[in-house]
Protein backbone atom coordinates (compact mmCIF):
# COMPACT_ATOMS: atom_id res chain seq x y z
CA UNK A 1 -14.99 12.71 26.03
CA UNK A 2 -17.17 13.15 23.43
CA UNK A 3 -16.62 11.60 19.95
CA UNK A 4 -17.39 12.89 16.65
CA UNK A 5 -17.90 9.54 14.85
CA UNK A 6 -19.88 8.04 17.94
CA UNK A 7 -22.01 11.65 17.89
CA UNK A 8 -22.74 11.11 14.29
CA UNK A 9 -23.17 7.09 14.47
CA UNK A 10 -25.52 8.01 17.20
CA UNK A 11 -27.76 10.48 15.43
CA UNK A 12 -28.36 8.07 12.58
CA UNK A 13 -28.77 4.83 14.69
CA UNK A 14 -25.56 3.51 13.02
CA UNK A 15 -23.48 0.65 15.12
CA UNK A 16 -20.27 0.21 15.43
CA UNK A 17 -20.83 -3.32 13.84
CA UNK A 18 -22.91 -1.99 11.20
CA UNK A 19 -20.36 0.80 9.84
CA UNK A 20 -17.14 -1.74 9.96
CA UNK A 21 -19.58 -4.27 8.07
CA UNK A 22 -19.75 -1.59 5.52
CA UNK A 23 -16.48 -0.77 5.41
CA UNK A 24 -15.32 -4.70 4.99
CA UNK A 25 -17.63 -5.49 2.29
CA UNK A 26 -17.78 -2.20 0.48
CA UNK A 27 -14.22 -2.58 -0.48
CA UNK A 28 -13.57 -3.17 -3.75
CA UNK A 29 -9.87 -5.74 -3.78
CA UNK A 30 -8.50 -7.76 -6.40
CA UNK A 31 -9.30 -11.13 -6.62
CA UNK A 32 -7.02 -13.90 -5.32
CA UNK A 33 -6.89 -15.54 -8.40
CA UNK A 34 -5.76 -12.85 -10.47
CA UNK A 35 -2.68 -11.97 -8.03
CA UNK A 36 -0.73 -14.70 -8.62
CA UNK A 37 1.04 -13.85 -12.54
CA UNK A 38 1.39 -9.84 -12.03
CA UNK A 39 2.92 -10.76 -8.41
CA UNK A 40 5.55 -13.26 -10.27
CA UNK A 41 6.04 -10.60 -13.23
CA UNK A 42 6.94 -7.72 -10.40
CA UNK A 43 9.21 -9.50 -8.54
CA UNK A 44 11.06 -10.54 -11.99
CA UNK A 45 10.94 -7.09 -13.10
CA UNK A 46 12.44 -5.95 -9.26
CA UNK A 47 15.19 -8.32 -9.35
CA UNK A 48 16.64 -8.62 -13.24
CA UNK A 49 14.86 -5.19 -14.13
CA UNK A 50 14.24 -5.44 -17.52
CA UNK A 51 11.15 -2.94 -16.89
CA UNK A 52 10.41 0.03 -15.29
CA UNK A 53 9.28 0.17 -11.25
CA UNK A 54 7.27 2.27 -9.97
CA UNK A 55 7.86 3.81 -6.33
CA UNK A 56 6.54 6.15 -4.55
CA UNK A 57 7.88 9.66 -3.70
CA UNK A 58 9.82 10.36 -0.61
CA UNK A 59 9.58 13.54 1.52
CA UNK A 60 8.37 16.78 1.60
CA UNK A 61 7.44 17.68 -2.12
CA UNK A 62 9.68 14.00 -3.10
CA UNK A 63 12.70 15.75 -2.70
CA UNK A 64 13.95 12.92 -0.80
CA UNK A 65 13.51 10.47 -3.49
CA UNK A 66 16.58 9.90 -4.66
CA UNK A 67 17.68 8.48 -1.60
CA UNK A 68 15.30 5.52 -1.84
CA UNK A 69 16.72 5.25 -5.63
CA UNK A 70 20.22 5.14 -4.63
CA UNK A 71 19.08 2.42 -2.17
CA UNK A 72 17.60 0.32 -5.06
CA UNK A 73 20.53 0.57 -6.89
CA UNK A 74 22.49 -1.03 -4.02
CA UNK A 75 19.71 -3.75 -3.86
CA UNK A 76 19.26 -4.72 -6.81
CA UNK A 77 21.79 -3.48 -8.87
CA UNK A 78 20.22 -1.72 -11.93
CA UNK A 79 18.57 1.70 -12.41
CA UNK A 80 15.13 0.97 -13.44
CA UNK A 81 13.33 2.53 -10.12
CA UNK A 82 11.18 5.48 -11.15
CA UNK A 83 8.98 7.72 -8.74
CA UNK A 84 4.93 7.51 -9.77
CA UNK A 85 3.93 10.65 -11.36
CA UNK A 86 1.13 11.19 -9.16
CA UNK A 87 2.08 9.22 -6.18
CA UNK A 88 -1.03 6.50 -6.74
CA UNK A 89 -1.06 6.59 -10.70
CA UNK A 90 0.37 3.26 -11.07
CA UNK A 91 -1.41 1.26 -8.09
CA UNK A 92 -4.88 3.01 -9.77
CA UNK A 93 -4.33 1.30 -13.27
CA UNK A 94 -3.53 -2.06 -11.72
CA UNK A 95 -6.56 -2.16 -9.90
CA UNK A 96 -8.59 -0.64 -12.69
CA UNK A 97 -7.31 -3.29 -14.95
CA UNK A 98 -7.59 -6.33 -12.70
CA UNK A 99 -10.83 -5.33 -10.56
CA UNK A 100 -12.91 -4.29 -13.86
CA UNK A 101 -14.05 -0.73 -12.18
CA UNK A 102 -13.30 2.66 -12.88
CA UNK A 103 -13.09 6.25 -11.42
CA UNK A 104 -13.08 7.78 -14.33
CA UNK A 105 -16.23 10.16 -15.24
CA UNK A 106 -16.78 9.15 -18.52
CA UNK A 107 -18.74 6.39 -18.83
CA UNK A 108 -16.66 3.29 -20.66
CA UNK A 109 -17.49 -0.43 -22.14
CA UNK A 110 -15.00 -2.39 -20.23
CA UNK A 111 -14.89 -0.95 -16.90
CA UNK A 112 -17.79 -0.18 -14.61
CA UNK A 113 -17.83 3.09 -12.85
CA UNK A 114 -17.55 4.09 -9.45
CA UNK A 115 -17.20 7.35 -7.20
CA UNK A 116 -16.13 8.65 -3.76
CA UNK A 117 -14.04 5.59 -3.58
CA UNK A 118 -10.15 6.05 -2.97
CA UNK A 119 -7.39 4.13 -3.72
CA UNK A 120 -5.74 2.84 -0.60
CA UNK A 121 -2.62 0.82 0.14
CA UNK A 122 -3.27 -1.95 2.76
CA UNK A 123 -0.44 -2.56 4.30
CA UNK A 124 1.54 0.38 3.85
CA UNK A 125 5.39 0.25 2.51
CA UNK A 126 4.66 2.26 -0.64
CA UNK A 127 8.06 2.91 -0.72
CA UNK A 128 8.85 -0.68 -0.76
CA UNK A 129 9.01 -2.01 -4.35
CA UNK A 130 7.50 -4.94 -3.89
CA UNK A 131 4.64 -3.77 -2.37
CA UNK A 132 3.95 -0.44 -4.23
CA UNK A 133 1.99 -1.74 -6.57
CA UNK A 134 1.64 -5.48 -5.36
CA UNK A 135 -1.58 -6.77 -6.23
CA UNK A 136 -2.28 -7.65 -2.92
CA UNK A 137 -1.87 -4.36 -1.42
CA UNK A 138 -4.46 -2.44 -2.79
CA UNK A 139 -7.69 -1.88 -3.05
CA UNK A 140 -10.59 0.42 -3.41
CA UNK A 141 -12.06 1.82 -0.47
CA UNK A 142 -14.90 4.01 -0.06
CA UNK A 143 -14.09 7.75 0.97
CA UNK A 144 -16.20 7.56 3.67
CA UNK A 145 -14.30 5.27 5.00
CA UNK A 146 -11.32 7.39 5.39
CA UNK A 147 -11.38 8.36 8.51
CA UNK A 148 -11.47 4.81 10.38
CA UNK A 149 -8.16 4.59 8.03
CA UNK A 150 -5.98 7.46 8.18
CA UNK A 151 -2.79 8.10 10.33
CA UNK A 152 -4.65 11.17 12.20
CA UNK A 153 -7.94 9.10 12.94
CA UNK A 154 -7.88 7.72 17.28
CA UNK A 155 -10.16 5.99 18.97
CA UNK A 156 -11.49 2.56 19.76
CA UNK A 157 -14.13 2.45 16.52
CA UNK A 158 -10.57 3.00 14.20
CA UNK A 159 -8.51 0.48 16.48
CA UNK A 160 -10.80 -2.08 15.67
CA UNK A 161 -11.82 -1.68 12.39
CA UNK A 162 -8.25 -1.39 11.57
CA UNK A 163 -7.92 -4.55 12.89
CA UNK A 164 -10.26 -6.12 11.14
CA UNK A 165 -9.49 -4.36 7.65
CA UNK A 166 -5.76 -6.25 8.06
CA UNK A 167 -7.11 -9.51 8.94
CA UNK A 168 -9.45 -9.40 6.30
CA UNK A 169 -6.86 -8.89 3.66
CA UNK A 170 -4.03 -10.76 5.90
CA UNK A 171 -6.04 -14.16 5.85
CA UNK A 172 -6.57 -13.81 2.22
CA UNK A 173 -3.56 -12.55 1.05
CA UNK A 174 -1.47 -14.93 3.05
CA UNK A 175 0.49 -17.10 0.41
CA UNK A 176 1.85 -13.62 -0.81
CA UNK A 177 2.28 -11.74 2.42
CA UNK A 178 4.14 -14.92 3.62
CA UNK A 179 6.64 -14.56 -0.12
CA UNK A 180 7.14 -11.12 0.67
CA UNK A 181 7.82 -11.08 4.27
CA UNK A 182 10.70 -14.04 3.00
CA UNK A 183 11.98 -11.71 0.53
CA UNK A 184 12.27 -8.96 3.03
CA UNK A 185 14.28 -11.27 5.41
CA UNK A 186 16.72 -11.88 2.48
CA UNK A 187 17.53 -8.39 1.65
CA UNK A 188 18.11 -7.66 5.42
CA UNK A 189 21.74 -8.28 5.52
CA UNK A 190 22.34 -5.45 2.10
CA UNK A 191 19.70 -3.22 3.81
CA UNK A 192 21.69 -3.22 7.25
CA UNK A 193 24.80 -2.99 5.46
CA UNK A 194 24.11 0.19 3.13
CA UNK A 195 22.58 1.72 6.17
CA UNK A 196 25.42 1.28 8.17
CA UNK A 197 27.70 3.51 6.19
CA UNK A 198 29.17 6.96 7.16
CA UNK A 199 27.79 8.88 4.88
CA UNK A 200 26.10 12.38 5.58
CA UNK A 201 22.98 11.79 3.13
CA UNK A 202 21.91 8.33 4.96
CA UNK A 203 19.85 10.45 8.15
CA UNK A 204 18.51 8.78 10.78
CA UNK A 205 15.26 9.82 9.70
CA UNK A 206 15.69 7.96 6.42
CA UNK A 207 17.30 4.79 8.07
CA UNK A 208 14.13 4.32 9.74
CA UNK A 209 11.83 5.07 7.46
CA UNK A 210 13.41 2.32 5.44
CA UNK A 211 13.65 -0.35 7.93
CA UNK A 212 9.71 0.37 8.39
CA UNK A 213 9.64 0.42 4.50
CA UNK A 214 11.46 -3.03 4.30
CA UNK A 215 9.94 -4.76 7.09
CA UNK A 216 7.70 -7.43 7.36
CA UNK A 217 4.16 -7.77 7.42
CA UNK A 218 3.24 -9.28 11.12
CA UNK A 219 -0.17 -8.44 12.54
């Protein structure tokens, strides 16, 4: 079989080591110390919701979404869920604000700028709350990184830098991974029960994205 990464890795006399090195330290995250007071201000804001929370849209063209609001509601009891106007716009301004850089073209004072990098969610469970826009689930990545990261990208290069991109972050995240993946165990019992009910706009297809969604993090 013949491999279009490995082909181009090849031509350039890249190594496998060499090109998940980059991808590890090229990543731009937030720093541990600044995760712990906008962690503790979105789980407040989740569970007495006295401000807005950004989600994530669900389905084709989000049509879907109000299903995940409806679940919210049943969670936690208030109606303060809103879906991200651009699907990322809210994860990009944290990590503008906390990491000090920029992909904006205009050149600025406070922020530094930076290009062809993406904004990427490490764990996944954007439609999760608590870890849309959790400090410790996003970062900066650079685009050329993408496909070692993406859903469609196979082979053994993207098995193990995958790997190693979630044990990076795992291992430093931990204290919060560990607070979420607690949290997630307590809302089992209200997520199992308001899946459970007969009622024709609960799908299976929704039930399990939302068990995925509300699952926790184990590597």
């Amino acid at each position: 079989m013949i491999d279009g990464y490995k082909v181009f890795m090849d031509r350039f006399n890249i190594t496998e080591d060499q090109m998940i090195d980059f991808g590890l330290k090229e990543t731009i995250f937030i720093p541990k110390n600044d995760v712990y007071d906008e962690w503790q201000l979105l789980k407040e804001n989740i569970i007495e919701g006295k401000e807005r929370i950004y989600v994530r849209g669900y389905g084709r063209d989000a049509k879907g979404t109000q299903l995940y609001i409806n679940l919210y509601k049943e969670l936690f009891g208030h109606n303060q869920f809103i879906k991200d106007p651009t699907n990322n716009a809210e994860p990009t301004k944290l990590l503008k604000r906390l990491t000090g850089f920029s992909r904006q073209e205009k050149p600025t004072i406070k922020y530094k700028r930076i290009r062809n990098y993406q904004v990427s969610h490490i764990f996944g469970r954007t439609k999760n709350p608590f870890s849309f826009t959790a400090p410790w689930n996003i970062v900066y990545i650079p685009k050329i990184m993408d496909p070692f990261t993406g859903h469609e990208s196979k082979g053994d290069l993207t098995n193990v830098f995958q790997r190693k991109f979630l044990k990076k972050f795992y291992d430093l995240y931990q204290d919060y991974i560990e607070d979420f993946n607690e949290i997630m165990h307590e809302l089992e019992p209200r997520l199992m029960h308001y899946l459970s009910k007969e009622d024709d706009m609960i799908s299976t297809k929704f039930r399990e994205d939302a068990l995925l969604q509300f699952s926790p993090i184990n590597l």
